[in-house]
Protein backbone atom coordinates (compact mmCIF):
# COMPACT_ATOMS: atom_id res chain seq x y z
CA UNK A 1 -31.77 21.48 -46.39
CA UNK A 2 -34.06 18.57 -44.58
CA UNK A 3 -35.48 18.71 -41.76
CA UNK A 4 -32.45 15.69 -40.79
CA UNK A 5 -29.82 17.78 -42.28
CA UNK A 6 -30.69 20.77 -40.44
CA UNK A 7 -27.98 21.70 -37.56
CA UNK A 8 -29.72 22.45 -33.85
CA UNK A 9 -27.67 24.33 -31.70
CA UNK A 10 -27.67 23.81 -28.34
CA UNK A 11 -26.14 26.36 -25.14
CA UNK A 12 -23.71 25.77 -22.60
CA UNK A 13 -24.12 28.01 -19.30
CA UNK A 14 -21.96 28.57 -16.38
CA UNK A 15 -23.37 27.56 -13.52
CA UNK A 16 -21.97 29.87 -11.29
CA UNK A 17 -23.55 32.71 -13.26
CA UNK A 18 -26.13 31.71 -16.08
CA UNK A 19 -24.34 32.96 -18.65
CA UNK A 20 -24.35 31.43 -22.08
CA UNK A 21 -20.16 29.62 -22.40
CA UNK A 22 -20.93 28.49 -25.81
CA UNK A 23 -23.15 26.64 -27.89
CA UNK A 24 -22.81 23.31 -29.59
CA UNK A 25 -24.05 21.42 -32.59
CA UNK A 26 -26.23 18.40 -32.03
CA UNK A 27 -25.58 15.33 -34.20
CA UNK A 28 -28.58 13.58 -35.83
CA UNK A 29 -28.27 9.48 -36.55
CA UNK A 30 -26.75 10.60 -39.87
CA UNK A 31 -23.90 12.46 -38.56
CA UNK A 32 -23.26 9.46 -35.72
CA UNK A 33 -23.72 6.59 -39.09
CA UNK A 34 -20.65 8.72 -40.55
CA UNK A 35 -18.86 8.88 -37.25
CA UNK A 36 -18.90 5.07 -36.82
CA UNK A 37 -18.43 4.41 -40.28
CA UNK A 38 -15.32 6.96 -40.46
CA UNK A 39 -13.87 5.17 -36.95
CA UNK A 40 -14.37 1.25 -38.96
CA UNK A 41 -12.43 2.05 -41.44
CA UNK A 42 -9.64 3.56 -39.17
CA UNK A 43 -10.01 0.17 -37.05
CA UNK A 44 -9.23 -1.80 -40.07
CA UNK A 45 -5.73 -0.01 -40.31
CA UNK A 46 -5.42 0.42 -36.51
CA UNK A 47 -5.70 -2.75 -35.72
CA UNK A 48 -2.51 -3.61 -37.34
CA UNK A 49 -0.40 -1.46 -35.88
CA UNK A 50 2.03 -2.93 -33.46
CA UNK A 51 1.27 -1.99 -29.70
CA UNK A 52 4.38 -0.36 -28.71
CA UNK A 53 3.56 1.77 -31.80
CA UNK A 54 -0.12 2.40 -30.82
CA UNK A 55 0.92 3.92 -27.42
CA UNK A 56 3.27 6.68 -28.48
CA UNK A 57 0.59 9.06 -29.45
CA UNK A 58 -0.46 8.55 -25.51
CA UNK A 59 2.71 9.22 -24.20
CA UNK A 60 2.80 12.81 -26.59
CA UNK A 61 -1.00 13.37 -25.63
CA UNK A 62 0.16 13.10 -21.93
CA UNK A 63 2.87 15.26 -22.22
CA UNK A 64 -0.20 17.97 -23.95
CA UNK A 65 -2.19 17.44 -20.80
CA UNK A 66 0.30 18.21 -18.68
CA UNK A 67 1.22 21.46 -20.74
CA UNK A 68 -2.48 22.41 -20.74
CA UNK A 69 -3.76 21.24 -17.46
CA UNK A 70 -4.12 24.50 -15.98
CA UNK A 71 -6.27 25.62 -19.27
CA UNK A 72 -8.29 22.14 -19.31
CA UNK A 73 -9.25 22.87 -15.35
CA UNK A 74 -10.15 26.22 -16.06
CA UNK A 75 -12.47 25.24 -18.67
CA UNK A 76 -13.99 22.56 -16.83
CA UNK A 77 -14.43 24.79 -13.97
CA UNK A 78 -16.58 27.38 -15.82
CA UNK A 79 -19.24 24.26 -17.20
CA UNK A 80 -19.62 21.92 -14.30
CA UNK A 81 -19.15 24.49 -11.32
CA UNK A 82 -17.16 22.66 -9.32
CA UNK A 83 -13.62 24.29 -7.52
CA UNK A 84 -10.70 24.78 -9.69
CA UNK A 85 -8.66 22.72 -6.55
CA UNK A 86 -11.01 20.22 -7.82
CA UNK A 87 -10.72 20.94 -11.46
CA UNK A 88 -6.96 20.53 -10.80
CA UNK A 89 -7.09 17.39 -9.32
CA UNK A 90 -9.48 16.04 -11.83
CA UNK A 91 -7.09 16.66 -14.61
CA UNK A 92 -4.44 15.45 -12.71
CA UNK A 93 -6.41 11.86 -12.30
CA UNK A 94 -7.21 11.77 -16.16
CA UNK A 95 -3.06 12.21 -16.76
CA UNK A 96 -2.52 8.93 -14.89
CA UNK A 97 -5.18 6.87 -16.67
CA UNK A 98 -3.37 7.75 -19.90
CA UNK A 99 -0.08 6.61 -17.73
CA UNK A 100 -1.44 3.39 -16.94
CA UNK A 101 -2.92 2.82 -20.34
CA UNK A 102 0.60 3.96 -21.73
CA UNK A 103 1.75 0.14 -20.29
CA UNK A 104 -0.45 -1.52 -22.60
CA UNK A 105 2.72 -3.42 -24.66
CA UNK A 106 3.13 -5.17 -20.86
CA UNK A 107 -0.92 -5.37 -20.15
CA UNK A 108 -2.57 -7.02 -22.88
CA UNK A 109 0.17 -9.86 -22.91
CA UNK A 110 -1.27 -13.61 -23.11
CA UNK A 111 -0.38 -16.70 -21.68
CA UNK A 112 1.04 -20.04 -22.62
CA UNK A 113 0.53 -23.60 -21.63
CA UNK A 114 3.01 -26.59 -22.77
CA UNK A 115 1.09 -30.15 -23.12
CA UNK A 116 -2.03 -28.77 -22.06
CA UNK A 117 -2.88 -32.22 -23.50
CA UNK A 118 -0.50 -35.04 -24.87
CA UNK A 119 1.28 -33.55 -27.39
CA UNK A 120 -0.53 -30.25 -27.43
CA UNK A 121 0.20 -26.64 -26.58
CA UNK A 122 -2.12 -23.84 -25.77
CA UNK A 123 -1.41 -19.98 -25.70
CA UNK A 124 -3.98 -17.34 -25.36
CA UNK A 125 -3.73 -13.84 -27.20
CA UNK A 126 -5.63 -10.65 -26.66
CA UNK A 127 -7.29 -8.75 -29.92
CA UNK A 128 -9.24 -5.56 -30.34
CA UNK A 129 -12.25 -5.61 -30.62
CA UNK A 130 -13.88 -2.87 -32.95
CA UNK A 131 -15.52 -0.06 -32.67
CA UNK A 132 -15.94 1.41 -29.55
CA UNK A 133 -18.62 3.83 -28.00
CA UNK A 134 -18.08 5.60 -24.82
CA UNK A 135 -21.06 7.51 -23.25
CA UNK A 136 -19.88 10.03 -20.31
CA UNK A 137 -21.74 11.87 -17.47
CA UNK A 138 -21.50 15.77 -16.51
CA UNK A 139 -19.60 15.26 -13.19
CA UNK A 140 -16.68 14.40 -14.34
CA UNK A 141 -15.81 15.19 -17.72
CA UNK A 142 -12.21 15.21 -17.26
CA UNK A 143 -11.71 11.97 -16.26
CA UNK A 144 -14.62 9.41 -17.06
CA UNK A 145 -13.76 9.74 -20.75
CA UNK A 146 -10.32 8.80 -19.90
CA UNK A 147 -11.15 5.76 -17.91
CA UNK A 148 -12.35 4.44 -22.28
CA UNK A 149 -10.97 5.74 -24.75
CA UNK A 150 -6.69 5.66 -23.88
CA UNK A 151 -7.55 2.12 -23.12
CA UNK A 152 -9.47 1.12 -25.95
CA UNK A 153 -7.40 2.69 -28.26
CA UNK A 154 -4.14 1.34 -26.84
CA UNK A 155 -5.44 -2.17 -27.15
CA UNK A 156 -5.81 -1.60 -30.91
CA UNK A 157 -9.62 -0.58 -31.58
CA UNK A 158 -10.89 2.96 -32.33
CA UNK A 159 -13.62 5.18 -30.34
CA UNK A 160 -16.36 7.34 -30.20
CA UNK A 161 -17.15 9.14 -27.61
CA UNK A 162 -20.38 11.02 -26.89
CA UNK A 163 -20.06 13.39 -23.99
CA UNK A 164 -22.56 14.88 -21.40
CA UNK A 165 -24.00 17.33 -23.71
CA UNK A 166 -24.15 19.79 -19.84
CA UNK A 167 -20.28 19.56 -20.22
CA UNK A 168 -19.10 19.33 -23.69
CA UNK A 169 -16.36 21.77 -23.96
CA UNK A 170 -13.93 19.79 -21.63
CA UNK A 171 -13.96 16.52 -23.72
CA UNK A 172 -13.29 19.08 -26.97
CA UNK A 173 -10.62 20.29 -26.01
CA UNK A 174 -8.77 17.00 -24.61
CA UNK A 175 -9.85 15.39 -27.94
CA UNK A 176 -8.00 18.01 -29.51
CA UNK A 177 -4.76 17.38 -27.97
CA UNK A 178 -5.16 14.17 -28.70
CA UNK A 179 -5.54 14.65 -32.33
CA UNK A 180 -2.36 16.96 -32.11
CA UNK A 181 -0.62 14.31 -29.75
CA UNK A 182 -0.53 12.82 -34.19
CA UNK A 183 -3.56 10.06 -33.28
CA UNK A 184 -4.09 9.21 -37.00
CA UNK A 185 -7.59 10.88 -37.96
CA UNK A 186 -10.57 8.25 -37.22
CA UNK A 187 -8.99 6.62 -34.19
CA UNK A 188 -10.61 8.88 -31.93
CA UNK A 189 -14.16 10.37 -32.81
CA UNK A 190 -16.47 12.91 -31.03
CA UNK A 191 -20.33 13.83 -31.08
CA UNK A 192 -22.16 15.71 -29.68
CA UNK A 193 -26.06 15.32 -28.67
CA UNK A 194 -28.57 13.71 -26.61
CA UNK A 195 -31.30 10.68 -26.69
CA UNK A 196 -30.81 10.43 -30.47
CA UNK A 197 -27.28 10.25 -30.42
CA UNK A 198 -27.04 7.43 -27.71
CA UNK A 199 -29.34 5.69 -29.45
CA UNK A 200 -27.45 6.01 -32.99
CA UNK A 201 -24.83 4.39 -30.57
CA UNK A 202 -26.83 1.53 -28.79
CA UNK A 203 -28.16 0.13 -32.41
CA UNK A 204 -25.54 0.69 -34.81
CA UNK A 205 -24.13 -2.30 -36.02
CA UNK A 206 -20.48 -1.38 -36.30
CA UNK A 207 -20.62 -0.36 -32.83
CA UNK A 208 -18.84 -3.41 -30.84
CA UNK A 209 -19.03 -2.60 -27.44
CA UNK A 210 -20.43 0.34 -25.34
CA UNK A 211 -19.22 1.93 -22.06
CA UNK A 212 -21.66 4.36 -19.95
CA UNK A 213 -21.19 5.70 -16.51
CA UNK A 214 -24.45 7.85 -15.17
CA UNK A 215 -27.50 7.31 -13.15
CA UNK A 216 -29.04 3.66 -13.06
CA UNK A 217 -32.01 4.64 -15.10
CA UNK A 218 -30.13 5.24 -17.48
CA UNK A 219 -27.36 2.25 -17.05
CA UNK A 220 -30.11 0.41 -17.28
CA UNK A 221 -31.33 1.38 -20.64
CA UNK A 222 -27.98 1.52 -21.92
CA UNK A 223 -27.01 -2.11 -20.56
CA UNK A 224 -30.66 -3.48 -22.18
CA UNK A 225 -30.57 -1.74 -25.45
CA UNK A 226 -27.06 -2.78 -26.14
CA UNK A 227 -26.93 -6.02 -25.05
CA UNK A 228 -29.83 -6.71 -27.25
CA UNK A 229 -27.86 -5.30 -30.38
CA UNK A 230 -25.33 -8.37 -29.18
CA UNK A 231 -22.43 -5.54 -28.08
CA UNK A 232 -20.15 -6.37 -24.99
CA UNK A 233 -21.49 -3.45 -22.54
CA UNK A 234 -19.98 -2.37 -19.11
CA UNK A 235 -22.54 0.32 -17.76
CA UNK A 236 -22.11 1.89 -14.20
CA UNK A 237 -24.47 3.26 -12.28
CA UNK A 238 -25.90 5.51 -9.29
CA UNK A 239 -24.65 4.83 -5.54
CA UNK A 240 -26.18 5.56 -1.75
CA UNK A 241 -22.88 5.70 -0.07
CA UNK A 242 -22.04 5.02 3.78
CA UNK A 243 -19.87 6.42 6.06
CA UNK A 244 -19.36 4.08 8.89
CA UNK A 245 -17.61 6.13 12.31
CA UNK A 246 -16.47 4.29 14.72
CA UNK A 247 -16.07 5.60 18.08
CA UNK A 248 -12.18 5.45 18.02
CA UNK A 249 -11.83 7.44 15.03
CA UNK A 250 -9.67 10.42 14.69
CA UNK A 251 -12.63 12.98 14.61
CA UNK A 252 -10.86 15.98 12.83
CA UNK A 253 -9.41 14.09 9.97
CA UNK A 254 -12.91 12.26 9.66
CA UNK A 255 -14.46 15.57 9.35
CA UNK A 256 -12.89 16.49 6.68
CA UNK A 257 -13.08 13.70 4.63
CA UNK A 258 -17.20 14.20 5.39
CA UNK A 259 -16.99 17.57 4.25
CA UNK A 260 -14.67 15.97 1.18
CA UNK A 261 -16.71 13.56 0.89
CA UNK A 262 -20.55 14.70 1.09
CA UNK A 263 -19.80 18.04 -0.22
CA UNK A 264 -17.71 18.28 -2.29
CA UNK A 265 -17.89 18.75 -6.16
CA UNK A 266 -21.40 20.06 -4.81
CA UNK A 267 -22.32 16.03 -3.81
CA UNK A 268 -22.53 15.52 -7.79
CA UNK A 269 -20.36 12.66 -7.47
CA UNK A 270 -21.15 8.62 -7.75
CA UNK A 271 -18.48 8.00 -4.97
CA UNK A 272 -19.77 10.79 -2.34
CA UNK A 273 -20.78 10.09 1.04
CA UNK A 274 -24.05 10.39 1.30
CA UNK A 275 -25.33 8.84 4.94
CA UNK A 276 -23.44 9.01 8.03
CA UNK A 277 -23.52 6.25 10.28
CA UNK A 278 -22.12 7.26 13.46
CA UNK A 279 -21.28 3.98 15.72
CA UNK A 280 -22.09 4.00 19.52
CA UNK A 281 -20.40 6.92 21.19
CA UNK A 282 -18.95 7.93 18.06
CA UNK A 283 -22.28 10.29 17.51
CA UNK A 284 -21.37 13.26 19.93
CA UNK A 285 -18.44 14.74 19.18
CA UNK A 286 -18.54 13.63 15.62
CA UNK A 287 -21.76 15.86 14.90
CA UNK A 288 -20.37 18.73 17.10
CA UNK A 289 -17.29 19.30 14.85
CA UNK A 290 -19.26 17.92 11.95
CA UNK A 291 -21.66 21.30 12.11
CA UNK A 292 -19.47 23.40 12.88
CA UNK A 293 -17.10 22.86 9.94
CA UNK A 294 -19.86 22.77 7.32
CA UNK A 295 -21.57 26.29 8.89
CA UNK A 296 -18.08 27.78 8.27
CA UNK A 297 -18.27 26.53 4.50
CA UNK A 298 -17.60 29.04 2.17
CA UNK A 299 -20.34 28.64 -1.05
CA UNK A 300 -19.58 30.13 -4.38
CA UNK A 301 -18.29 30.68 -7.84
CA UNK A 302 -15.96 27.67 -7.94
CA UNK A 303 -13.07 30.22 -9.96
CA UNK A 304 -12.63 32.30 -6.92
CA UNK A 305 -10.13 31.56 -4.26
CA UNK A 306 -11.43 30.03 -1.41
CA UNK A 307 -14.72 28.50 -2.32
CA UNK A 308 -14.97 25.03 -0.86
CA UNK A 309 -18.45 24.05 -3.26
CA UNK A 310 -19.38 25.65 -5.89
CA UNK A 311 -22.55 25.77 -7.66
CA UNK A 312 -24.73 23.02 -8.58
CA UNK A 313 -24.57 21.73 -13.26
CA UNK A 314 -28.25 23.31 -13.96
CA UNK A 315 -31.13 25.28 -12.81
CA UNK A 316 -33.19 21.85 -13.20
CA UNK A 317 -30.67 19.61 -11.19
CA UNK A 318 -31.01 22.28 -8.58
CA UNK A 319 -34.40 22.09 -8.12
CA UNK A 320 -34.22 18.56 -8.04
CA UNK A 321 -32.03 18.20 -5.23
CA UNK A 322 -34.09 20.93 -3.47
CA UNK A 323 -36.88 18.78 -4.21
CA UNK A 324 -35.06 16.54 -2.18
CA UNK A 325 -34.94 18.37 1.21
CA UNK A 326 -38.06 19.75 0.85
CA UNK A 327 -39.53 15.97 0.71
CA UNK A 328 -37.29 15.25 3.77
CA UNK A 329 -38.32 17.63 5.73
CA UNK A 330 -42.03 16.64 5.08
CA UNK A 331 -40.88 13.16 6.23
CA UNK A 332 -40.06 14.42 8.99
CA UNK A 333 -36.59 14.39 9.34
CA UNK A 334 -34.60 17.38 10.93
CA UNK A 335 -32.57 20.03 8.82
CA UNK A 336 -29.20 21.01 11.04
CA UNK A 337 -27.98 22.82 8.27
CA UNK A 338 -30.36 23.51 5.85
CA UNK A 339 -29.01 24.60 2.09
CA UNK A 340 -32.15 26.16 0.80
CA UNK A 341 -30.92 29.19 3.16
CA UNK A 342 -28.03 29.24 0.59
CA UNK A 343 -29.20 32.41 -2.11
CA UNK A 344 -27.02 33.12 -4.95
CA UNK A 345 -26.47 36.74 -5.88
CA UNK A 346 -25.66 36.64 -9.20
CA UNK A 347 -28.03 34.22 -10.58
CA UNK A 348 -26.35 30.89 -10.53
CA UNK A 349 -27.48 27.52 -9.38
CA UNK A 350 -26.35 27.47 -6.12
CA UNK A 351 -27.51 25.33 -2.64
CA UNK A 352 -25.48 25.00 0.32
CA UNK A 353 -24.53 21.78 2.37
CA UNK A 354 -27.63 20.23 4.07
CA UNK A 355 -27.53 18.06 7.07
CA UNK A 356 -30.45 15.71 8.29
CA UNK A 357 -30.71 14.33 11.57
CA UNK A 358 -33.61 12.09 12.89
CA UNK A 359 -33.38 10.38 9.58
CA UNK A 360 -34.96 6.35 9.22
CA UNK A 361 -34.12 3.89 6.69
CA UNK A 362 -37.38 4.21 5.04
CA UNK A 363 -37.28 8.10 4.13
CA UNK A 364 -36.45 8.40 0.46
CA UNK A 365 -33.78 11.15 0.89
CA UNK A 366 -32.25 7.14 2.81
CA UNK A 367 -33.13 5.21 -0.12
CA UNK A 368 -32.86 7.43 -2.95
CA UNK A 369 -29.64 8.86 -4.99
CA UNK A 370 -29.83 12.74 -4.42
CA UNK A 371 -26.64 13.47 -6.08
CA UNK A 372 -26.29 16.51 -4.25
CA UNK A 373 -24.68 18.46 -1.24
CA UNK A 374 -27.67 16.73 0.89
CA UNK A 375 -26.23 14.38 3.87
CA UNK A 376 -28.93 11.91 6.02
CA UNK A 377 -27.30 10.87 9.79
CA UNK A 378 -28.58 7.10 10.73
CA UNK A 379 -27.04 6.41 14.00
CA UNK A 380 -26.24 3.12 15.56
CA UNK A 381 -25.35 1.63 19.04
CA UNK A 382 -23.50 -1.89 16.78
CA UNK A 383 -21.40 -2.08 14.32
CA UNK A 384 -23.42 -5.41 13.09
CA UNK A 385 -26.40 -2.48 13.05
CA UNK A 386 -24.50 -0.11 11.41
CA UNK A 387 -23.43 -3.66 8.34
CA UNK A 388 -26.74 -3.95 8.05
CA UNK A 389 -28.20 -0.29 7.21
CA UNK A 390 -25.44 -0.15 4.91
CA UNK A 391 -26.17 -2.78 2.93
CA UNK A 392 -29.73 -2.60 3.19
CA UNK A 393 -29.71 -0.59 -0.55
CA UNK A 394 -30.10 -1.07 -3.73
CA UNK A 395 -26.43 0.14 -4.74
CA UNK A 396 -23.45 -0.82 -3.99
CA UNK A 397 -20.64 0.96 -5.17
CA UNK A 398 -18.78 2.37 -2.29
CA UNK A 399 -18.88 2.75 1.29
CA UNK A 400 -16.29 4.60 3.78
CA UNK A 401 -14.93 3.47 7.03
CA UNK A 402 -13.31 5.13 10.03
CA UNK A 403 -11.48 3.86 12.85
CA UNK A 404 -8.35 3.18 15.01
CA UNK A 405 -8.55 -0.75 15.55
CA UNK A 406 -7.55 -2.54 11.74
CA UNK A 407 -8.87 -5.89 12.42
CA UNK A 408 -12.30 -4.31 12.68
CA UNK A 409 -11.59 -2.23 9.61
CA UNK A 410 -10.86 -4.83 7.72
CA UNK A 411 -13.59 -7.31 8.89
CA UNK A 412 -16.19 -4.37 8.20
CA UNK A 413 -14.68 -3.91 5.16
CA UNK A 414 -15.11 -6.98 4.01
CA UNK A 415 -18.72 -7.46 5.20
CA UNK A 416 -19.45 -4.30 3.52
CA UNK A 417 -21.65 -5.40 0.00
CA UNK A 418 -19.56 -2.53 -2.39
CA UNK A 419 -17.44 -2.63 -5.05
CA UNK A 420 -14.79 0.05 -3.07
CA UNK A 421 -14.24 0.20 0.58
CA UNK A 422 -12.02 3.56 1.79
CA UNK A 423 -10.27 2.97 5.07
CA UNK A 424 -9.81 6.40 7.26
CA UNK A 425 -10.53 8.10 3.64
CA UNK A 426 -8.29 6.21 1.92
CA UNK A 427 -8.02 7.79 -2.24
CA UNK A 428 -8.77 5.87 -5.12
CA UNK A 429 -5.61 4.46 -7.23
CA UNK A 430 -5.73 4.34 -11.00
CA UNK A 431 -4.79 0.46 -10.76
CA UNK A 432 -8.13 -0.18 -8.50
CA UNK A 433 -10.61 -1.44 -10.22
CA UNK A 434 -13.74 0.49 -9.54
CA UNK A 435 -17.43 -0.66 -10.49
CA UNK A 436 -20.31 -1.65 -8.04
CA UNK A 437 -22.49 -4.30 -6.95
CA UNK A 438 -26.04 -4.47 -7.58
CA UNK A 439 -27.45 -1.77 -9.27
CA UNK A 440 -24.52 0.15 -8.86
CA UNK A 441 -23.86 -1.21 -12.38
CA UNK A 442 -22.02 -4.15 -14.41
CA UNK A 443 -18.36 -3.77 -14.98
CA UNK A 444 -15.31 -2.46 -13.96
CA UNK A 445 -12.86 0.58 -14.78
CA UNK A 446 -9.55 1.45 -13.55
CA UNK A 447 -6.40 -0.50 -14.34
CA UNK A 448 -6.50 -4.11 -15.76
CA UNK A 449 -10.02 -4.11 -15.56
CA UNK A 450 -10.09 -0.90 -17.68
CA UNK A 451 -8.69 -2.41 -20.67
CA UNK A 452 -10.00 -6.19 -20.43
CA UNK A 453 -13.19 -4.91 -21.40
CA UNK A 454 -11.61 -3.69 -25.29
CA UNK A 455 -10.21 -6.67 -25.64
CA UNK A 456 -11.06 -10.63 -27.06
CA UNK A 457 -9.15 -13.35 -25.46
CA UNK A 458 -8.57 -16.19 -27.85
CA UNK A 459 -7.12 -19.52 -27.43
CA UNK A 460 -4.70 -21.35 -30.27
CA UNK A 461 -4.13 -24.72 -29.36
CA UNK A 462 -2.09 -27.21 -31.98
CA UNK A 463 0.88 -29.92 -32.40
CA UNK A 464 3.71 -28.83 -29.62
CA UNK A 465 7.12 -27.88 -31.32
């Protein structure tokens, strides 16, 4: 055996503990050339099956989610740490993507025009596209892969997906309901590895379009290397998040949709909250409650009843985002709740919530993603003040609003440079598109915009009837 045939194993730990879960195989460019190679040939089949037709392996493979939820959270509760509530309600957001992509005979209709010119008629049809590659994060492995593959597949092209190799046992086991939703074999395709692997991706050419969610670094590299190889890309990246208070909020339910939003899934989320801008008065009595409901936090293994965070993916990450407070702290701004205190007894990866006050727009733990259970407090006496902070990033991919008065939700809303705005904590809906401005990343997921992205819109214009 070669040194490029040999088979490197790599582990999978629980973060709550340590402890080895499994290991997995890496794949070398070889293995990802057959991959791609195996999913063309699968396209050129695929691609001719009618769409009703293409969906009812969706429709079983929901039906297998639902079955298996339970067993799917459990799983993805023992890799990435977070809460099994969580867990639960991660699955429960992957079922409806492959709802909505289950409408695909309706979505990817065209249009028609009679006598777009004298005599002439135009109509406009959707086709697949290819191959597919789909490049997911740790934080949500659940879900993310769901927002790509149901879609592309539904619109007629097949997939591969390469999964955070920190969470790889999720997207297993949801690929293999898939394959026994009866998905004939080379629609959908999974590897496993790292660097290598995404680069097999990026630069083979039977690879027709590429979709990434992740940090901006990395988006970035993705979006550039692809791109270059002449692919369509959509590649999302890394948020600073604001939460905008205003003093006639309902304090207790914005609270909790702090602690929701900051802290939960351990911060390692591109959507949390990650700087509180309390407007005018708002400040007081929004910090009081604000400290005393994250003290009461309880911090643990994310399987045990009652834990509200669990631990943070790796022993690396966590260092990282104690990096983080350590560097604000030298910066001078002031720990109210300080998760370095936070000590694990079993060995796993844990911090608990922090909370900086005296924070300015120049620290880096202002500027910089932290993507973890770390929240910075910028207060304001304006709302134009508080606009202005907010937008005063790099990212732009969501930003939260609170507040009695609707005309002033909506105007800050719209003012407000992100691609989602959340009024009083208002959820995300699988029909939303989601995607950021700046670099927050290029492209959109979530319901039309989901599938638009697998798809080639062609016009046929000739002699009316």
């Amino acid at each position: 055996m070669t040194a490029s045939q040999r088979i490197s194993f790599h582990p999978v730990t629980n973060p709550a503990t340590g402890a080895v879960l499994a290991e997995i195989p890496y794949g070398n460019t070889a293995d990802i050339d057959r991959a791609v190679r195996h999913a063309h040939q699968a396209f050129l089949t695929w691609r001719e099956v009618p769409v009703v037709d293409r969906v009812q392996p969706l429709y079983r493979f929901k039906t297998l989610l639902e079955k298996h939820a339970h067993e799917i959270a459990s799983i993805l509760t023992s890799e990435n740490g977070k809460t099994v509530d969580d867990a639960r309600a991660e699955v429960r957001r992957a079922i409806q993507m492959v709802e909505v992509a289950c409408g695909m005979p309706t979505l990817m209709m065209g249009d028609s025009l009679n006598d777009v010119a004298k005599g002439i008629d135009c109509k406009t049809i959707r086709q697949p596209i290819g191959v597919c590659a789909g490049i997911t994060p740790f934080n949500f492995p659940a879900m993310v892969p769901l927002w790509m593959y149901p879609f592309a597949i539904a619109c007629g092209n097949t997939f591969v997906l390469k999964p955070s190799e920190k969470v790889p046992l999720t997207p297993t086991r949801m690929v293999e309901l898939l394959h026994d939703a009866g998905l004939p074999h080379g629609v959908m395709n999974l590897v496993h590895g790292d660097k290598e692997t995404v680069d097999a991706l990026l630069h083979h050419p039977l690879v027709k379009a590429v979709s990434f969610v992740g940090s901006t670094p990395v988006a970035k590299y993705i979006y550039t290397t692809a791109a270059a190889e002449g692919k369509r890309v959509q590649a999302l990246g890394g948020a600073k998040n604001h939460l905008v208070v205003m003093p006639d909020a309902d304090m207790p339910k914005t609270v909790e949709a702090i602690i929701g939003s900051a802290f939960g899934a351990a911060g390692e989320r591109c959507l949390a909250g990650s700087i509180l801008v309390p407007v005018g008065k708002a400040a007081g009595p929004l910090l009081n409650l604000l400290l005393e409901r994250t003290r009461a936090m309880a911090v643990g293994d994310g399987a045990r009843d009652g834990v509200e965070m669990g631990p943070l993916v790796t022993s690396d990450h966590c260092r990282k985002v104690a990096g983080y407070i350590e560097k604000g702290v030298a910066e001078g701004a002031t720990p109210l709740c300080d998760g370095r205190d936070y000590r694990s007894a079993n060995g796993g990866y844990f911090l608990g919530p922090t909370i900086f006050d005296n924070v300015t727009p120049e620290m880096t733990i202002a500027r910089e993603e932290i993507f973890g259970p770390v929240l910075s407090i910028l207060g304001y006496d304006a709302v134009d003040e508080a606009i202005e902070i907010a937008n005063d990033t790099e990212y732009g991919l969501s930003a939260y609003v609170s507040g009695a008065d609707p005309a002033r939700l909506i105007e800050t809303a719209s003012r407000l440079r992100a691609g989602q705005v959340h009024l009083n904590n208002a959820p995300m809906d699988p029909m939303a598109p989601f995607g950021g401005y700046k670099m927050s990343g290029n492209g959109r997921e979530w319901g039309d915009y989901a599938f638009a992205e697998f798809l080639e819109t062609k016009a046929i214009l000739g002699v009316a009837s």
